[in-house]
N, C-alpha and C. Protein backbone atom coordinates (compact mmCIF):
# COMPACT_ATOMS: atom_id res chain seq x y z
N UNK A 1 40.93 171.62 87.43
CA UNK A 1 41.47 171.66 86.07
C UNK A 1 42.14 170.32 85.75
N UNK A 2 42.17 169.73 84.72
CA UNK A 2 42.40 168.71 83.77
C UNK A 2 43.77 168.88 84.14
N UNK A 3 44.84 167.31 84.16
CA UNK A 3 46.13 167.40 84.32
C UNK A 3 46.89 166.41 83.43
N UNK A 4 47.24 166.97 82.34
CA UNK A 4 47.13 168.87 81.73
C UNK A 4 46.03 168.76 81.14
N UNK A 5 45.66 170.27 80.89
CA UNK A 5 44.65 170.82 79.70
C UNK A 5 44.04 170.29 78.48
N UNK A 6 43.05 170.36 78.25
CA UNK A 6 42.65 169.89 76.59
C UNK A 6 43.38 170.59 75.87
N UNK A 7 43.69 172.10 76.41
CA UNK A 7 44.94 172.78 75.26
C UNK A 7 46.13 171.99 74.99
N UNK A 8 46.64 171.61 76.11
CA UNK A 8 48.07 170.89 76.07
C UNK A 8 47.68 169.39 74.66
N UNK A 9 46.55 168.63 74.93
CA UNK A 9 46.58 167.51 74.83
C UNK A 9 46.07 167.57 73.10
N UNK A 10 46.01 168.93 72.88
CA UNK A 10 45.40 169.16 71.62
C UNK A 10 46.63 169.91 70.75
N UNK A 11 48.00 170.06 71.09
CA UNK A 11 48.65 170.70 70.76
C UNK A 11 49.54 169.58 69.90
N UNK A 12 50.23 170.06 68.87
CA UNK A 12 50.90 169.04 67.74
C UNK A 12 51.86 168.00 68.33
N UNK A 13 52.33 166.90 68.18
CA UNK A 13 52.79 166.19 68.95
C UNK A 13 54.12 166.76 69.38
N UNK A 14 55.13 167.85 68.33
CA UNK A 14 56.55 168.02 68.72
C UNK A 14 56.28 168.92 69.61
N UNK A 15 55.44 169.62 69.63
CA UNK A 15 55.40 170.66 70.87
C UNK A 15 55.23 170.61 71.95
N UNK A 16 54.32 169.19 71.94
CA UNK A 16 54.12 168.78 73.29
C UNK A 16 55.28 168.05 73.84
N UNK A 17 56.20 167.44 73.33
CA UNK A 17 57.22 166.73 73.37
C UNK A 17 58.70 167.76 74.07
N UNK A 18 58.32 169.44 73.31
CA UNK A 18 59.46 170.02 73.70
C UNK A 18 59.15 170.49 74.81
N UNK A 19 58.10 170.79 75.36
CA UNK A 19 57.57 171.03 76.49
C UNK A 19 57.94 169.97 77.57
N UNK A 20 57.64 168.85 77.22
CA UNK A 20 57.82 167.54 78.09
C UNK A 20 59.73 167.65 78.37
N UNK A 21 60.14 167.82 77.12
CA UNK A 21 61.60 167.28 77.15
C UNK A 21 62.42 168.64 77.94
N UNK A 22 61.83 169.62 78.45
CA UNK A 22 62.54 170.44 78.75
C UNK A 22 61.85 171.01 80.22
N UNK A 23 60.97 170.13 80.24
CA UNK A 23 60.47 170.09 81.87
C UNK A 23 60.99 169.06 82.33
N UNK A 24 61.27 168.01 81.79
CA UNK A 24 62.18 166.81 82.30
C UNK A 24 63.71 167.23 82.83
N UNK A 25 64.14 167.93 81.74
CA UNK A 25 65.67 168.37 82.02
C UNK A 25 65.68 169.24 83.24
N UNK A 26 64.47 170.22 83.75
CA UNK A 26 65.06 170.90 84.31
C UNK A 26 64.27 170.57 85.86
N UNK A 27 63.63 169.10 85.94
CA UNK A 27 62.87 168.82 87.21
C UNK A 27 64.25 167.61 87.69
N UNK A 28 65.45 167.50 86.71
CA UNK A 28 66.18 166.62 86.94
C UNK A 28 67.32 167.17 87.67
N UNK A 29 67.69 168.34 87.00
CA UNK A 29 68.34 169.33 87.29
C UNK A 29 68.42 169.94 88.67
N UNK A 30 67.13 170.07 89.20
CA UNK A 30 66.68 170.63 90.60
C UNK A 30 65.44 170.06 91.02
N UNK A 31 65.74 170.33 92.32
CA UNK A 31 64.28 169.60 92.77
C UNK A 31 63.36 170.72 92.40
N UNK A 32 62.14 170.21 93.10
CA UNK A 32 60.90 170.74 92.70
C UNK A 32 61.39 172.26 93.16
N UNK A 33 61.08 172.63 94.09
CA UNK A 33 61.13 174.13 95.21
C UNK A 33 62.36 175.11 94.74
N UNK A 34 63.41 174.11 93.59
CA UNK A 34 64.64 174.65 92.99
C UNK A 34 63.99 175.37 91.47
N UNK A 35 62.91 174.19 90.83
CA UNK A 35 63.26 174.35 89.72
C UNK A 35 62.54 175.37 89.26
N UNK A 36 62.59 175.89 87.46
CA UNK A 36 62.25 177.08 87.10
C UNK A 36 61.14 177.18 85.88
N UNK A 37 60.30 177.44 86.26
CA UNK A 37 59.25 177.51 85.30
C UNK A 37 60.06 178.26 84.12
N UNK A 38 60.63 179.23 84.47
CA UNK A 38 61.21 180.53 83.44
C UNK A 38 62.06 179.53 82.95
N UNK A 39 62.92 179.14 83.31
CA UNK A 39 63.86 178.28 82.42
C UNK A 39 63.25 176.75 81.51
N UNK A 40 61.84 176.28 82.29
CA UNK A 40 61.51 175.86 81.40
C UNK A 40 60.77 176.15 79.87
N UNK A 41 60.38 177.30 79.67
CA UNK A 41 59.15 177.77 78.80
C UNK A 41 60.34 178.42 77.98
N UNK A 42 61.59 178.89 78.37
CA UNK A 42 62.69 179.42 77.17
C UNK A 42 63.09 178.14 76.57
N UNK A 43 63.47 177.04 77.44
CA UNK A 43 64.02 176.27 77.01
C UNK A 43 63.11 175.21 76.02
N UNK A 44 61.92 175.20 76.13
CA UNK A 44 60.28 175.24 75.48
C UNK A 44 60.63 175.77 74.21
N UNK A 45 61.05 176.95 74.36
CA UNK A 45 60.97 177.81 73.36
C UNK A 45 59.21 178.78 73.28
N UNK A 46 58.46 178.80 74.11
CA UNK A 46 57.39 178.89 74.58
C UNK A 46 57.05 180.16 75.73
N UNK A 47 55.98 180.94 75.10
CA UNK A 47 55.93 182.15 75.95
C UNK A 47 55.43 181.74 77.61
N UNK A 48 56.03 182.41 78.67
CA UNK A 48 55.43 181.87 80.02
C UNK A 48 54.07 181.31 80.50
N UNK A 49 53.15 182.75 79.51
CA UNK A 49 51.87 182.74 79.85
C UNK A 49 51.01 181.65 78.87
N UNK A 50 52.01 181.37 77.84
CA UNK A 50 51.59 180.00 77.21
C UNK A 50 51.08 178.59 77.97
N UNK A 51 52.52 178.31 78.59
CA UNK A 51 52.27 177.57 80.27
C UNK A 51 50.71 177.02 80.66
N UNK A 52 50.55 178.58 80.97
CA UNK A 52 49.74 178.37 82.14
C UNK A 52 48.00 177.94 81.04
N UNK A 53 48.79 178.05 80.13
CA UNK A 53 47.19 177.32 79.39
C UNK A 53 46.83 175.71 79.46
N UNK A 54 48.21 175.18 79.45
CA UNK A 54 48.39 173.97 79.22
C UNK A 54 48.41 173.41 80.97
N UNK A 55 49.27 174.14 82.11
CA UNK A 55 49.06 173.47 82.93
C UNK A 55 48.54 174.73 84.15
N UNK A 56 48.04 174.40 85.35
CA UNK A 56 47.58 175.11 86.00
C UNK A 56 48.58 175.92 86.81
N UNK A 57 49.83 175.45 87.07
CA UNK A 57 50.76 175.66 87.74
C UNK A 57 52.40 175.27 87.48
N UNK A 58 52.85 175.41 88.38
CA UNK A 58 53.89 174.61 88.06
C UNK A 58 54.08 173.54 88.97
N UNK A 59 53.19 173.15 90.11
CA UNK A 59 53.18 172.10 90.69
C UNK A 59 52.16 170.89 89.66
N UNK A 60 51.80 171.31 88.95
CA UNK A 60 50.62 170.66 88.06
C UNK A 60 51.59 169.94 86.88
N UNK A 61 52.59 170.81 86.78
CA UNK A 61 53.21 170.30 85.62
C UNK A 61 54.35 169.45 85.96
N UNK A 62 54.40 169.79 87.09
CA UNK A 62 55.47 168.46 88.18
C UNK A 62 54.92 166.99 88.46
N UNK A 63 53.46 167.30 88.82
CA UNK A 63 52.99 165.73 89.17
C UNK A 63 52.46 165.25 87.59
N UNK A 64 52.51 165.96 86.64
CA UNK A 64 52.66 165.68 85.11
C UNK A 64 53.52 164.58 85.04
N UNK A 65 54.62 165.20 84.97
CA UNK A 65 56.05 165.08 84.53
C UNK A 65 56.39 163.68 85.88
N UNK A 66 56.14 163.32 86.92
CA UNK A 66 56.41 162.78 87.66
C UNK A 66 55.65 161.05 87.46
N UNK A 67 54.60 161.64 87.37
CA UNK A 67 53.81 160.92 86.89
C UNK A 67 54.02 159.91 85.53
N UNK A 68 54.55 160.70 84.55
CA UNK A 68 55.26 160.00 83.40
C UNK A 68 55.95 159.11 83.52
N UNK A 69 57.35 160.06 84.48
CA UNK A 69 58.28 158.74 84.76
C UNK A 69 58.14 157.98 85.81
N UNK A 70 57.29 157.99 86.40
CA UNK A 70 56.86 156.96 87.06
C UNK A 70 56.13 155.14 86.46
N UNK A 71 55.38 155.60 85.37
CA UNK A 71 54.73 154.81 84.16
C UNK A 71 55.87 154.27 83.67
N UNK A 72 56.93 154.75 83.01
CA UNK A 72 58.25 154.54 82.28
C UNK A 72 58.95 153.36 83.08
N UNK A 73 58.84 154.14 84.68
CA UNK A 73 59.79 152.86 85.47
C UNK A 73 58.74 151.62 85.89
N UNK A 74 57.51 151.57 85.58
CA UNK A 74 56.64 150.59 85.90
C UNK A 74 57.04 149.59 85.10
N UNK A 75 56.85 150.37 83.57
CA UNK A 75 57.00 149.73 82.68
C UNK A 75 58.65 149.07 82.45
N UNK A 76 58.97 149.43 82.69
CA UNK A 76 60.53 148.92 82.67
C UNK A 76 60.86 147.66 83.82
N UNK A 77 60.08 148.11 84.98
CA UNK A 77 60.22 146.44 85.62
C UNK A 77 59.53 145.71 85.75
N UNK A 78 58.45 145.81 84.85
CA UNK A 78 57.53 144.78 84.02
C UNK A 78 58.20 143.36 84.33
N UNK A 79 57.38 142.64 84.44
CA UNK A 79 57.98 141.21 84.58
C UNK A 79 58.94 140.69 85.83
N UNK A 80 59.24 141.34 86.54
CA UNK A 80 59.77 141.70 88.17
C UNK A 80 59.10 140.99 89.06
N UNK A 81 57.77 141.37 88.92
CA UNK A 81 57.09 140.50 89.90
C UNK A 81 56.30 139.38 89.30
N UNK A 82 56.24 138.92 88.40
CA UNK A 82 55.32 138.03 87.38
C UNK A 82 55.66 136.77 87.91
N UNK A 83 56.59 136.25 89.07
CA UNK A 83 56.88 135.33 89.47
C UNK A 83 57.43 135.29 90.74
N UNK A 84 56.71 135.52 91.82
CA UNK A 84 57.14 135.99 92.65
C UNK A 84 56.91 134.83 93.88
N UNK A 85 57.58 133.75 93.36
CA UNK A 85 57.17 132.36 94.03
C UNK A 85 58.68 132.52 95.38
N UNK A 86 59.92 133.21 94.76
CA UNK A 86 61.05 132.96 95.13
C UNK A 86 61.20 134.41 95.78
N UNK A 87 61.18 134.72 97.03
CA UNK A 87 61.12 135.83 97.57
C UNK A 87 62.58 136.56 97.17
N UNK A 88 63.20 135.69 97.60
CA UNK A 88 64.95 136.70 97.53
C UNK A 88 65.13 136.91 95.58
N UNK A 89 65.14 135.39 94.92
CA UNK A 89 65.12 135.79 93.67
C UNK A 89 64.46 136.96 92.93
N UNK A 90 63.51 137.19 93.57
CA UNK A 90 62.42 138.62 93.12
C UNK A 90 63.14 139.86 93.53
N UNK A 91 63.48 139.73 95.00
CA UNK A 91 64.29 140.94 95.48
C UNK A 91 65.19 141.34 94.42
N UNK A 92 66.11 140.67 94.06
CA UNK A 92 67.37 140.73 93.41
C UNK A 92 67.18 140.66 91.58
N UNK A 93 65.74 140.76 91.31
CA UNK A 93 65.53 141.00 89.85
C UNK A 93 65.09 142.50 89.87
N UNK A 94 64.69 142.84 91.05
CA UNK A 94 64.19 144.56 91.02
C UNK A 94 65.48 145.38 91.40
N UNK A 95 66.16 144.65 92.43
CA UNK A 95 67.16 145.78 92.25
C UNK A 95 68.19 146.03 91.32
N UNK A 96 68.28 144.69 90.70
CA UNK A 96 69.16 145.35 89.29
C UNK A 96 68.21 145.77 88.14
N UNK A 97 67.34 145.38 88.03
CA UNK A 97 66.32 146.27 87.06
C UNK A 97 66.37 147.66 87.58
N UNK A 98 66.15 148.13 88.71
CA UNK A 98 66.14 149.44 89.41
C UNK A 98 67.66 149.86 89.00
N UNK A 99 68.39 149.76 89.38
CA UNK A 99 69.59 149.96 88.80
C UNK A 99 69.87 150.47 87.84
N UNK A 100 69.33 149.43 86.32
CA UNK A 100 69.65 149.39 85.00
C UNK A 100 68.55 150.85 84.25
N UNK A 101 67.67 150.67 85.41
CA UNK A 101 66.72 152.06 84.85
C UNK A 101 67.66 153.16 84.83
N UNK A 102 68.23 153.29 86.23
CA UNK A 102 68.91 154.62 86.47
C UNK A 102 70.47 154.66 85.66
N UNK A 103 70.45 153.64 85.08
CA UNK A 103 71.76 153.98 84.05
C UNK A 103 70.90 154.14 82.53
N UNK A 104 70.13 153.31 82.46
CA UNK A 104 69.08 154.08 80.99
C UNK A 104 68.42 155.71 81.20
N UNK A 105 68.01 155.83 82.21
CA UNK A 105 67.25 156.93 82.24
C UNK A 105 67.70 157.79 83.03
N UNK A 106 69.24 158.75 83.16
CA UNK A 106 69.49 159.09 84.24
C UNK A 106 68.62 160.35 84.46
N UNK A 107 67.53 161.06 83.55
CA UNK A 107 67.26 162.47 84.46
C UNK A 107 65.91 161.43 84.72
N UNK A 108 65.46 160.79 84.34
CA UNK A 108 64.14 160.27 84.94
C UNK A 108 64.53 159.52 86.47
N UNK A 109 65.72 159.03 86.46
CA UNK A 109 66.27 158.69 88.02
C UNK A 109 66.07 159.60 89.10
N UNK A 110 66.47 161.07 88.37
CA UNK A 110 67.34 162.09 89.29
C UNK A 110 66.09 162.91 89.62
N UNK A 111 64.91 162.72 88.87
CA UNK A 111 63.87 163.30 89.11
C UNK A 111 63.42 162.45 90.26
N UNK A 112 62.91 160.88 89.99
CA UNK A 112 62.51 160.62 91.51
C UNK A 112 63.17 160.46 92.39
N UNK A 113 65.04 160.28 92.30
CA UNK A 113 65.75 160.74 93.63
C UNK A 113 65.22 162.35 94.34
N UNK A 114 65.02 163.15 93.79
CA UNK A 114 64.55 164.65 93.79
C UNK A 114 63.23 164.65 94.72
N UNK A 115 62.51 163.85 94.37
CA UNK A 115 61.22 163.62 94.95
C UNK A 115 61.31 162.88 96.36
N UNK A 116 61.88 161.74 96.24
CA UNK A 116 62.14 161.13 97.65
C UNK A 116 62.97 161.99 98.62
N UNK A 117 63.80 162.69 97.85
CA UNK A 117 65.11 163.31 98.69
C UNK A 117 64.19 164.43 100.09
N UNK A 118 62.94 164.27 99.39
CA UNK A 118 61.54 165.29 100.57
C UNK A 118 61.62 166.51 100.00
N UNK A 119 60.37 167.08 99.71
CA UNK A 119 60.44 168.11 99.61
C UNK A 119 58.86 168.43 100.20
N UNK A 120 58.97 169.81 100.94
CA UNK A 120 57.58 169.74 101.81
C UNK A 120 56.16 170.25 100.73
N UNK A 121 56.30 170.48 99.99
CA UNK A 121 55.32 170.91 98.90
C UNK A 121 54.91 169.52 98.82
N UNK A 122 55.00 168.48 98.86
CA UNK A 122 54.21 167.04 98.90
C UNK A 122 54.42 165.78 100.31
N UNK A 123 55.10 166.75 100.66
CA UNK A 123 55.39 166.10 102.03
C UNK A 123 53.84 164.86 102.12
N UNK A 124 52.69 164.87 102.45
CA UNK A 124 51.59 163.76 102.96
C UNK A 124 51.89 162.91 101.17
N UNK A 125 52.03 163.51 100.21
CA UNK A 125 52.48 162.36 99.12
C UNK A 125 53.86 161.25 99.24
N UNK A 126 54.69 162.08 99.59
CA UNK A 126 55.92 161.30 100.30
C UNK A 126 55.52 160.51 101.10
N UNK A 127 55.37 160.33 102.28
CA UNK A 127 54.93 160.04 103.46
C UNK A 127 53.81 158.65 102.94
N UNK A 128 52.88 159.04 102.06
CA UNK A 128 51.93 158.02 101.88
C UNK A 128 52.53 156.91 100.68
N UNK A 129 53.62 157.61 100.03
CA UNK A 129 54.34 156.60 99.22
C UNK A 129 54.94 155.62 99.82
N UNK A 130 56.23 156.29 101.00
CA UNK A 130 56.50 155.44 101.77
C UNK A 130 55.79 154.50 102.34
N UNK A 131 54.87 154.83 103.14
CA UNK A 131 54.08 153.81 103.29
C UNK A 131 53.67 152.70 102.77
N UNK A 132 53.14 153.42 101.15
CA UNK A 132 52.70 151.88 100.65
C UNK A 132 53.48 150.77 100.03
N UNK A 133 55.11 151.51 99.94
CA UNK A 133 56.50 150.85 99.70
C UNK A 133 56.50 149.88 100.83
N UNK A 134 56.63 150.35 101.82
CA UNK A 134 56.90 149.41 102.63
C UNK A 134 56.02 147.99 103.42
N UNK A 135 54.43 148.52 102.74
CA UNK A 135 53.40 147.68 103.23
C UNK A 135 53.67 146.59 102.04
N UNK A 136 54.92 147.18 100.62
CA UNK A 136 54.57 146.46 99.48
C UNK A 136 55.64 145.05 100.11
N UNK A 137 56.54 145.49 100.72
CA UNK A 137 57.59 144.52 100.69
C UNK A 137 56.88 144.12 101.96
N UNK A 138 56.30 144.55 102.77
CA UNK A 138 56.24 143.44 104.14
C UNK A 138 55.08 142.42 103.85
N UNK A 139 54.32 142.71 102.53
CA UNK A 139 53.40 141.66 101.95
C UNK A 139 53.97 140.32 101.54
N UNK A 140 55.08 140.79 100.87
CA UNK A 140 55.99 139.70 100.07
C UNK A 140 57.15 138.85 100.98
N UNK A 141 57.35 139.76 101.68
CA UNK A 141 57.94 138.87 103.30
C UNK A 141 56.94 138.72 104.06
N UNK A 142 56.18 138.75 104.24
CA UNK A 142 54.61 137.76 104.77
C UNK A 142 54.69 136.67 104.31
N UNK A 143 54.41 136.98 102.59
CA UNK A 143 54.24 135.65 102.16
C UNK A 143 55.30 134.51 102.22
N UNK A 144 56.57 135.05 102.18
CA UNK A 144 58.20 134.65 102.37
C UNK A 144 58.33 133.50 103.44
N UNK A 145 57.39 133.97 104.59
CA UNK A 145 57.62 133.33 106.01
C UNK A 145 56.56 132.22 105.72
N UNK A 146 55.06 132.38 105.38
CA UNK A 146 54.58 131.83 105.51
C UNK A 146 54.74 130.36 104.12
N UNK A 147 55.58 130.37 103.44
CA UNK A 147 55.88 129.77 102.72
C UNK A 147 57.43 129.16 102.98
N UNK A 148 57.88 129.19 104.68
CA UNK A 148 59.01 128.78 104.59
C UNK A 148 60.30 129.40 104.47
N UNK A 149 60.19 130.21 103.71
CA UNK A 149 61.76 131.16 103.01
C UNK A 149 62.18 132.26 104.27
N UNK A 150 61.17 132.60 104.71
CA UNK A 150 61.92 133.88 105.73
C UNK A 150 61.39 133.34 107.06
N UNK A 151 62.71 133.75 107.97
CA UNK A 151 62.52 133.61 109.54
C UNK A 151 61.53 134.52 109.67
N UNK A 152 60.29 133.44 110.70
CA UNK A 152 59.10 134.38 111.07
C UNK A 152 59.59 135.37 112.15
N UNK A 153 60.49 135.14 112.69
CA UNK A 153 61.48 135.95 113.97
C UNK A 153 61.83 137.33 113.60
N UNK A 154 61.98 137.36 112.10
CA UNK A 154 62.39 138.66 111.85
C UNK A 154 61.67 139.88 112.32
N UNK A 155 61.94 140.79 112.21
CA UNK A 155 61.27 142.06 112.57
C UNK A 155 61.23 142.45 111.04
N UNK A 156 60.06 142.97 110.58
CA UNK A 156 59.73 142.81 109.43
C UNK A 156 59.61 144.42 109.21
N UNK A 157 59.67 145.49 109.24
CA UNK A 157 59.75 147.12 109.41
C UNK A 157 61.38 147.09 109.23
N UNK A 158 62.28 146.22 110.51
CA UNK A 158 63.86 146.74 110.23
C UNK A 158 64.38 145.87 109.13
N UNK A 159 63.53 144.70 108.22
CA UNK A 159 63.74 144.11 107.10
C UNK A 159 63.44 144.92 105.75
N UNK A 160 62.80 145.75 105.93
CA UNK A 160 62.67 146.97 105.04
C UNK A 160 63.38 148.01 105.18
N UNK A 161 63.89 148.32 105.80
CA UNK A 161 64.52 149.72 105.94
C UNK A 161 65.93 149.16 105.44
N UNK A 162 66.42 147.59 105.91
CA UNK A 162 67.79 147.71 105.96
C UNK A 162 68.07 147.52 103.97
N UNK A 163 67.04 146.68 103.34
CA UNK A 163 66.96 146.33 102.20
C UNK A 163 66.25 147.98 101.16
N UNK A 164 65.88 148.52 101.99
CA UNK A 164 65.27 149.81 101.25
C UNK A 164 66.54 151.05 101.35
N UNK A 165 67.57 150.92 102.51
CA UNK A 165 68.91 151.67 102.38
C UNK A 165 70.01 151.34 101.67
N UNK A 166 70.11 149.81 101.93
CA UNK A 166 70.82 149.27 101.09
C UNK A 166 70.89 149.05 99.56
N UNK A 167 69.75 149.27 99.13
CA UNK A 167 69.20 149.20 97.68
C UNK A 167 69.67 150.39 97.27
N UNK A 168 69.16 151.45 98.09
CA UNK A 168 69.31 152.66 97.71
C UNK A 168 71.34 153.01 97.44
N UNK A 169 71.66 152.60 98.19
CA UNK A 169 73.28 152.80 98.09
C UNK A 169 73.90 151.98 96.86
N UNK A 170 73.37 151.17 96.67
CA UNK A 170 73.88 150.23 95.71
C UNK A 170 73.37 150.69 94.17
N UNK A 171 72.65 151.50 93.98
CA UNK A 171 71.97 152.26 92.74
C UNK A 171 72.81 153.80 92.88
N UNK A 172 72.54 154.22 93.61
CA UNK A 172 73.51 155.82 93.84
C UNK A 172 74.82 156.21 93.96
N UNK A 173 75.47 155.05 94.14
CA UNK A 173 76.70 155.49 94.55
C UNK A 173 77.60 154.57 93.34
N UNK A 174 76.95 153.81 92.43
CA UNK A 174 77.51 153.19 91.07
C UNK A 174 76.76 153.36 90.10
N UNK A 175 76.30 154.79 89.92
CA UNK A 175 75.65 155.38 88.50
C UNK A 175 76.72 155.74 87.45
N UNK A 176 77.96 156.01 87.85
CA UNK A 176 79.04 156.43 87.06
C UNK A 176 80.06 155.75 86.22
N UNK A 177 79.28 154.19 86.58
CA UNK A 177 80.52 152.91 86.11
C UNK A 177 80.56 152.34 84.21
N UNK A 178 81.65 152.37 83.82
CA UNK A 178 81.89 151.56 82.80
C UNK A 178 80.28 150.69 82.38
N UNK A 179 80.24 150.15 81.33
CA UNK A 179 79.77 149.38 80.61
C UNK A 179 80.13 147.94 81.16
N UNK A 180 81.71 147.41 81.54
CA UNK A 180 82.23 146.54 81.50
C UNK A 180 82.07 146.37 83.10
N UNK A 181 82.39 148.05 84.43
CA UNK A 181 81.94 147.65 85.58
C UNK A 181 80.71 147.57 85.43
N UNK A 182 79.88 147.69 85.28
CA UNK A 182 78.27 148.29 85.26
C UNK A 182 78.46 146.38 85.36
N UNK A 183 78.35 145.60 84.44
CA UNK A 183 78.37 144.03 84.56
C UNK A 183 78.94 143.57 85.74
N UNK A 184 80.00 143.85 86.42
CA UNK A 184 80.36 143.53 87.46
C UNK A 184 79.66 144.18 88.72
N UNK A 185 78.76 145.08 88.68
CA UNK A 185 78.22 145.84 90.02
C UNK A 185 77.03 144.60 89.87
N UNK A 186 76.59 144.34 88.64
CA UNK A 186 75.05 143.63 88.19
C UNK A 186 76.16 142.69 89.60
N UNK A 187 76.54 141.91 89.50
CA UNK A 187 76.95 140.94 90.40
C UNK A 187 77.23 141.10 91.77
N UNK A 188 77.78 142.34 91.92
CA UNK A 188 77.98 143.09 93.47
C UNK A 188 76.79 142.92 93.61
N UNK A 189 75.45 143.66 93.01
CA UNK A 189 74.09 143.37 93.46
C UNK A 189 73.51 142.32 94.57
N UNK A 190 74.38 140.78 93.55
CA UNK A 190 73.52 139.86 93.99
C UNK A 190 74.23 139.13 95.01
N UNK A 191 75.41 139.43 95.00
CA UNK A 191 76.29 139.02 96.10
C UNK A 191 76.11 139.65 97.65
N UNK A 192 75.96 141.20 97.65
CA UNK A 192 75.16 142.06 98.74
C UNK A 192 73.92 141.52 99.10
N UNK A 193 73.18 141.19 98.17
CA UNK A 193 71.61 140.46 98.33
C UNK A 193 71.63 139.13 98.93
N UNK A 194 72.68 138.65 98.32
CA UNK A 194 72.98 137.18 99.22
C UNK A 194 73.37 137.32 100.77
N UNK A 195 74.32 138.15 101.24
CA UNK A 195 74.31 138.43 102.39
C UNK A 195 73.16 138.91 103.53
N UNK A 196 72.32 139.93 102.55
CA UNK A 196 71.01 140.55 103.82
C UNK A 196 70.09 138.71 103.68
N UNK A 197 70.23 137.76 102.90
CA UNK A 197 69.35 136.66 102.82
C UNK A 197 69.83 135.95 103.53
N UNK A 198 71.17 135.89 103.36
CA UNK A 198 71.75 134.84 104.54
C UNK A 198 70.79 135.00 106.25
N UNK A 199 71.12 136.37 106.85
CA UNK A 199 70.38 137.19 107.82
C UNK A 199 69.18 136.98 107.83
N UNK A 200 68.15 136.90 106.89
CA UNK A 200 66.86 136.45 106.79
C UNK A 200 65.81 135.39 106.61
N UNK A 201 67.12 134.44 105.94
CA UNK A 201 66.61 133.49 105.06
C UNK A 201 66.21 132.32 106.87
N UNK A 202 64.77 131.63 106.64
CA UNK A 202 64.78 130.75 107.54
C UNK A 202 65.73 129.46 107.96
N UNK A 203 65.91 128.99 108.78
CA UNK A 203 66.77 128.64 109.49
C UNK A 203 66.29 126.99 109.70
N UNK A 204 66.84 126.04 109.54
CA UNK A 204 66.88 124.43 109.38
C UNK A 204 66.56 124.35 111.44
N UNK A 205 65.63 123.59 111.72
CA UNK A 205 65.93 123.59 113.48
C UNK A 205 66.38 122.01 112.97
């Protein structure tokens, strides 16, 4: 089956919209294995068995909905990599772009925190995401070394994990800040980033 339906895709634009906007709220709300079809299709305003015309399931209407904001955050760090001559400078334009998403978009955040956080209903999707996350950055620290910028010495797996935890803490744990801190974390960013570079950055013999 089509993901979603020719029904769905044929339906007036606000309807499809309240559908969208109230599967968003409530995949943000709870993770997948939490959340509620029933609470979405009231909150729809939309009979249950309506649903199931438009999507096959409710895992159908998850990798929908996931899928969306996934496009949204592509599109938002557009231009991130469009210059990716300066390895650390690149690092440090995605993670405050990453950042600035999750203060623009907080249920589209909380949805793919939700998703990473594991859930076994996609467990080999997880798993293969990770993967290609991390094949993404050990490309760009490939190129890093072989252009000079990164110690070839590094261990290039614990150069990801420490920059893929650390990223992660530095987005999650300052979603709640001022306007005025929110400008000052932008700088914590790059000051933290300066430190894992110091650690990485190649070395004068």
């Amino acid at each position: 089956m089509l993901l979603p339906t020719a029904t769905f895709r044929n339906l007036p634009r606000a309807k499809q919209e309240a559908i969208i906007t109230a599967a968003v709220a409530e995949f943000a709300r709870s993770p997948y294995d939490q959340a509620s079809l029933t609470k979405i299709v009231a909150q729809a305003g939309i009979a249950k068995g309506s649903m199931y015309q438009y999507f096959e399931n409710k895992r159908e209407l998850y990798l929908y909905i996931l899928n969306m904001v996934y496009a949204e955050k592509r599109q938002y760090l557009k231009g991130v990599f469009e210059d990716d001559s300066d390895f650390f400078a690149t690092l440090k334009r995605y993670y405050r772009r990453s950042y600035l998403f999750a203060k623009e978009y907080p249920l589209y955040h909380r949805i793919i925190t939700h998703y990473w956080d594991y859930c076994a209903e996609f467990e080999e999707e997880i798993k293969s995401s990770r993967e290609l996350k991390a094949n993404e950055f050990i490309g760009m620290l490939e190129a890093a070394i072989r252009t000079g910028q990164a110690n070839s010495g590094i261990n290039k797996d614990a150069a990801f994990f420490v920059y893929h935890s650390v990223g992660k803490e530095l987005i999650e744990n300052f979603l709640e800040l001022s306007q005025t801190d929110q400008q000052q974390h932008l700088q914590f960013i790059d000051q933290v980033l300066d430190v894992l570079e110091s650690g990485l950055r190649a070395r004068k013999e």
